[in-house]
N, C-alpha and C. Protein backbone atom coordinates (compact mmCIF):
# COMPACT_ATOMS: atom_id res chain seq x y z
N UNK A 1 -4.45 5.76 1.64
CA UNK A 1 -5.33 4.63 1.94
C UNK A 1 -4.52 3.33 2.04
N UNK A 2 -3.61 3.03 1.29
CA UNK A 2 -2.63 2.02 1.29
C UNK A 2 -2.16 1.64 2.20
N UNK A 3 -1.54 2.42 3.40
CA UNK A 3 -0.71 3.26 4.29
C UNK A 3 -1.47 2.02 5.09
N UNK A 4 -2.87 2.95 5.65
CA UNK A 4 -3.83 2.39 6.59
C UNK A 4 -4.60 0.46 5.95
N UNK A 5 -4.48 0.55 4.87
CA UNK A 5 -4.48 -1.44 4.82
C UNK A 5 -3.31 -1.91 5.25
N UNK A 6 -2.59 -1.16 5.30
CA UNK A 6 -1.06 -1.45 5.43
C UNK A 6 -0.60 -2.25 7.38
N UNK A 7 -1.28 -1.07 7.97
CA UNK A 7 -1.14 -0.93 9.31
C UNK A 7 -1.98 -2.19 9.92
N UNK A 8 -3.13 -1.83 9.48
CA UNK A 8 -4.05 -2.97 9.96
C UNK A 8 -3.70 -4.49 9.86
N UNK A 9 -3.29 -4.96 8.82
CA UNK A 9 -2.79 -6.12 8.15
C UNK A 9 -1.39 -6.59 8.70
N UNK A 10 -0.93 -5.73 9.48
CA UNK A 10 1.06 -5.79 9.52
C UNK A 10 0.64 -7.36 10.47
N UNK A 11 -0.25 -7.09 11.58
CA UNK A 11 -0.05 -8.42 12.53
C UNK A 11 -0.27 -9.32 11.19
N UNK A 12 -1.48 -9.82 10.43
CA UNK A 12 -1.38 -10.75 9.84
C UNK A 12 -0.49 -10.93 8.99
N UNK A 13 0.34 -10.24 8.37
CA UNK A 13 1.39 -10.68 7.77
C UNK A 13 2.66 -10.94 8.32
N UNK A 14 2.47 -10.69 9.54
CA UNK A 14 3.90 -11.46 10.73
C UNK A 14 3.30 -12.64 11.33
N UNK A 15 2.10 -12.42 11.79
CA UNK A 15 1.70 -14.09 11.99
C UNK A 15 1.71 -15.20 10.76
N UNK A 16 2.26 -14.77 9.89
CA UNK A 16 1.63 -15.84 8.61
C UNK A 16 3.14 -15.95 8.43
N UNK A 17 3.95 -14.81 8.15
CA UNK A 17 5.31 -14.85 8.36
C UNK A 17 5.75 -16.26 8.79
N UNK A 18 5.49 -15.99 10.60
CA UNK A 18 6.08 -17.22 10.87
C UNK A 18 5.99 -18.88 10.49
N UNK A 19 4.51 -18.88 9.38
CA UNK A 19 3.85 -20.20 9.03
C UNK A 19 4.88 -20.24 8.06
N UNK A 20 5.82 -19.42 7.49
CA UNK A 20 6.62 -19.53 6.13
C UNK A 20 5.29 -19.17 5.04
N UNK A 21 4.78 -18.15 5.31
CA UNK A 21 3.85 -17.84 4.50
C UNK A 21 3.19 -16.46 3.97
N UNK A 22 4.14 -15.79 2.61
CA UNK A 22 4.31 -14.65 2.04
C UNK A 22 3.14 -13.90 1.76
N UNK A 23 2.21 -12.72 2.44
CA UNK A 23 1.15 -12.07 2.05
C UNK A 23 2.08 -11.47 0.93
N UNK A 24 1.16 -11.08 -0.22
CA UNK A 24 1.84 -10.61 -1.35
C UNK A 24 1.53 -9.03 -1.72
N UNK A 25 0.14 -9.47 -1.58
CA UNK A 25 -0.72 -7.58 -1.62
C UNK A 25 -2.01 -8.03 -1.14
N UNK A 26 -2.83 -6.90 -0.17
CA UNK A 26 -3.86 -7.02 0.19
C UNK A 26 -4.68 -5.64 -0.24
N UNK A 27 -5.94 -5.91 -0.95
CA UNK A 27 -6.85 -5.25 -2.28
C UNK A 27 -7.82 -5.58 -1.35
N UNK A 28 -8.95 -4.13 -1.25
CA UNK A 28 -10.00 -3.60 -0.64
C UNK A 28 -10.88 -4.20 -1.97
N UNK A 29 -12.20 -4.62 -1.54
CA UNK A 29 -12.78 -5.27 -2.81
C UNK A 29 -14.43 -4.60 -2.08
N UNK A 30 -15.23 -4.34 -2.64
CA UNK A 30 -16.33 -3.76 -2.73
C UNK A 30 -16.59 -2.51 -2.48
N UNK A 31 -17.71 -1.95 -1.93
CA UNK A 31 -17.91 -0.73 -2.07
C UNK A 31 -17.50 0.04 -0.73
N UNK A 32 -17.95 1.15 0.42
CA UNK A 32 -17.14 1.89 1.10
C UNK A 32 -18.18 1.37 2.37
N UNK A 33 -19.25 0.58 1.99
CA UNK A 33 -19.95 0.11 3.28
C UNK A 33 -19.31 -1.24 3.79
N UNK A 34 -18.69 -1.82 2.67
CA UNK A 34 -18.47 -3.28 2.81
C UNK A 34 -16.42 -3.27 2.80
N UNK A 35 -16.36 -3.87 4.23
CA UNK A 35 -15.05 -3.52 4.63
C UNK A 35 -14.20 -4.97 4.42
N UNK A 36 -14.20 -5.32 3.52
CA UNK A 36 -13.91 -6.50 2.91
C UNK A 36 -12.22 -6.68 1.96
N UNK A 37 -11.54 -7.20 2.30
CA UNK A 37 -10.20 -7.13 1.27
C UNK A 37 -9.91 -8.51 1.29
N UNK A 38 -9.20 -8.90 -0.10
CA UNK A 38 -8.70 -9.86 -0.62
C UNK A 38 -7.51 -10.11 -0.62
N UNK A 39 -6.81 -10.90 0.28
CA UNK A 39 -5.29 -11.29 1.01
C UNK A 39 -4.57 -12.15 -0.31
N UNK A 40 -3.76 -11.33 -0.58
CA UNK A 40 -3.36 -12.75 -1.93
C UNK A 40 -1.73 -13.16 -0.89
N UNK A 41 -1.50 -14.26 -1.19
CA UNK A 41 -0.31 -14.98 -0.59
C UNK A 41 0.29 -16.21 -1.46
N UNK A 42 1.32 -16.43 -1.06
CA UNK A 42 1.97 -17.55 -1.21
C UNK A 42 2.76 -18.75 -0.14
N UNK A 43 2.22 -20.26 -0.60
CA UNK A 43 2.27 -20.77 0.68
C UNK A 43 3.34 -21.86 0.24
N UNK A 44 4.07 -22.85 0.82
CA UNK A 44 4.99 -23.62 0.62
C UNK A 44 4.20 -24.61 0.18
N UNK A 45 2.89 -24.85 0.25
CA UNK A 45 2.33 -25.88 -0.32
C UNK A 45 1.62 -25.93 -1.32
N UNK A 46 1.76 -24.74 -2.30
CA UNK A 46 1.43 -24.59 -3.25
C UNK A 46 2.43 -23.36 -4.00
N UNK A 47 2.26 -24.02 -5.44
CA UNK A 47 3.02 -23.35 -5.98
C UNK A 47 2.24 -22.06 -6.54
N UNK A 48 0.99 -22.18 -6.81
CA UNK A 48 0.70 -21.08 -7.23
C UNK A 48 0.15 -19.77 -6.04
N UNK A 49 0.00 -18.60 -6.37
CA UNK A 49 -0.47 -17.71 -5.15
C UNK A 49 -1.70 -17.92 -5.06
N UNK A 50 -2.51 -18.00 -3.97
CA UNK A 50 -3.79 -18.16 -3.57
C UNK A 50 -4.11 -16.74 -3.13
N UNK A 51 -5.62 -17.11 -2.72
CA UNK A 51 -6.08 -15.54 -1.77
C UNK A 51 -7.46 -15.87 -1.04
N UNK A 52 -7.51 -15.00 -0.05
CA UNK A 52 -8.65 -15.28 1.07
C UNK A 52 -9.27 -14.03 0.78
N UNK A 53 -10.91 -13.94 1.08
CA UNK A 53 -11.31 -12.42 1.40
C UNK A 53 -11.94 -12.69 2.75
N UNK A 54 -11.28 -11.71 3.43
CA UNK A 54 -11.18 -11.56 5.02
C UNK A 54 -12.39 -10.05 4.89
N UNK A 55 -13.45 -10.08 5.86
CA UNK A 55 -13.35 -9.15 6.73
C UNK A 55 -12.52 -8.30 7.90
N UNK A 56 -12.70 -6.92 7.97
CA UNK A 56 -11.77 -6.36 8.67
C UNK A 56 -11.92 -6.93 10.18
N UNK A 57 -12.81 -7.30 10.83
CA UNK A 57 -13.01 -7.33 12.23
C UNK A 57 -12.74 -9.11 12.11
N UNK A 58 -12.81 -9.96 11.04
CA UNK A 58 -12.46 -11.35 11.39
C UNK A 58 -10.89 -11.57 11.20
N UNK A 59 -9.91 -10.32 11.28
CA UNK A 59 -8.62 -10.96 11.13
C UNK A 59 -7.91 -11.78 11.48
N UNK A 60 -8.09 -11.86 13.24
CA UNK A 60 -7.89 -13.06 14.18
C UNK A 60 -8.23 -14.00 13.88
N UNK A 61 -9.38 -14.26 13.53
CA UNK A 61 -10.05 -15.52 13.27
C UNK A 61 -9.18 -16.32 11.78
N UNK A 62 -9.13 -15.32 10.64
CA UNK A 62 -8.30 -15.83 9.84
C UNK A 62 -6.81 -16.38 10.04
N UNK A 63 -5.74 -15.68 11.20
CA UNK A 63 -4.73 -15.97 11.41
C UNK A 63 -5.23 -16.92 12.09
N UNK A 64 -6.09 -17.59 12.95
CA UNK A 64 -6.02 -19.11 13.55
C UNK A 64 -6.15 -20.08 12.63
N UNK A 65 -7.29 -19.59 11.82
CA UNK A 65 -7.71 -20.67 10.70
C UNK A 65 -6.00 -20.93 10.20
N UNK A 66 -5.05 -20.19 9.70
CA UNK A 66 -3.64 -20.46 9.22
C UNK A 66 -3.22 -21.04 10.03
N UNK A 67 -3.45 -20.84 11.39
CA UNK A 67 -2.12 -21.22 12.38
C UNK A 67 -2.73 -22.96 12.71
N UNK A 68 -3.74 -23.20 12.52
CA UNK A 68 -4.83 -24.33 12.66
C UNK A 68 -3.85 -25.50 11.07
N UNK A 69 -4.34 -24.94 10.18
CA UNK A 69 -4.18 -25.60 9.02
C UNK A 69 -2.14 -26.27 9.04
N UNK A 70 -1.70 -24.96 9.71
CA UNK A 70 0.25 -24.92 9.03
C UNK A 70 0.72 -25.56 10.33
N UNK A 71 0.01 -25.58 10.74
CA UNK A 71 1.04 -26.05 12.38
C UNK A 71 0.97 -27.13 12.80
């Protein structure tokens, strides 16, 4: 199962990459209807790690929201 959060996630963690911005681990959070995971990261503008919970089908939308905010 790891494998496959793994795959799905690779673009967002190369798009964030380039913001200078470390996904750390991404954790499936609710039950098997609700396709929901919690992105933990680290950003240059903060020292501590933060985290987003993304839906699977809004990933795009989350990498703009980053590319919006860092750029």
């Amino acid at each position: 199962m790891e494998t496959h959060i793994n795959d799905e996630f690779q673009n967002l963690k190369s798009e964030l990459k380039k913001l200078n911005i470390e996904v750390l681990k991404v954790v499936k959070v609710g039950n098997g209807n609700m396709d929901f995971h919690e992105v933990f990261y680290q950003s240059p503008r903060y020292e501590e790690v933060k985290s987003v919970f993304v839906h699977i089908e809004k990933i795009d939308e989350l990498i703009q929201q980053f590319k919006d905010a860092y750029q």
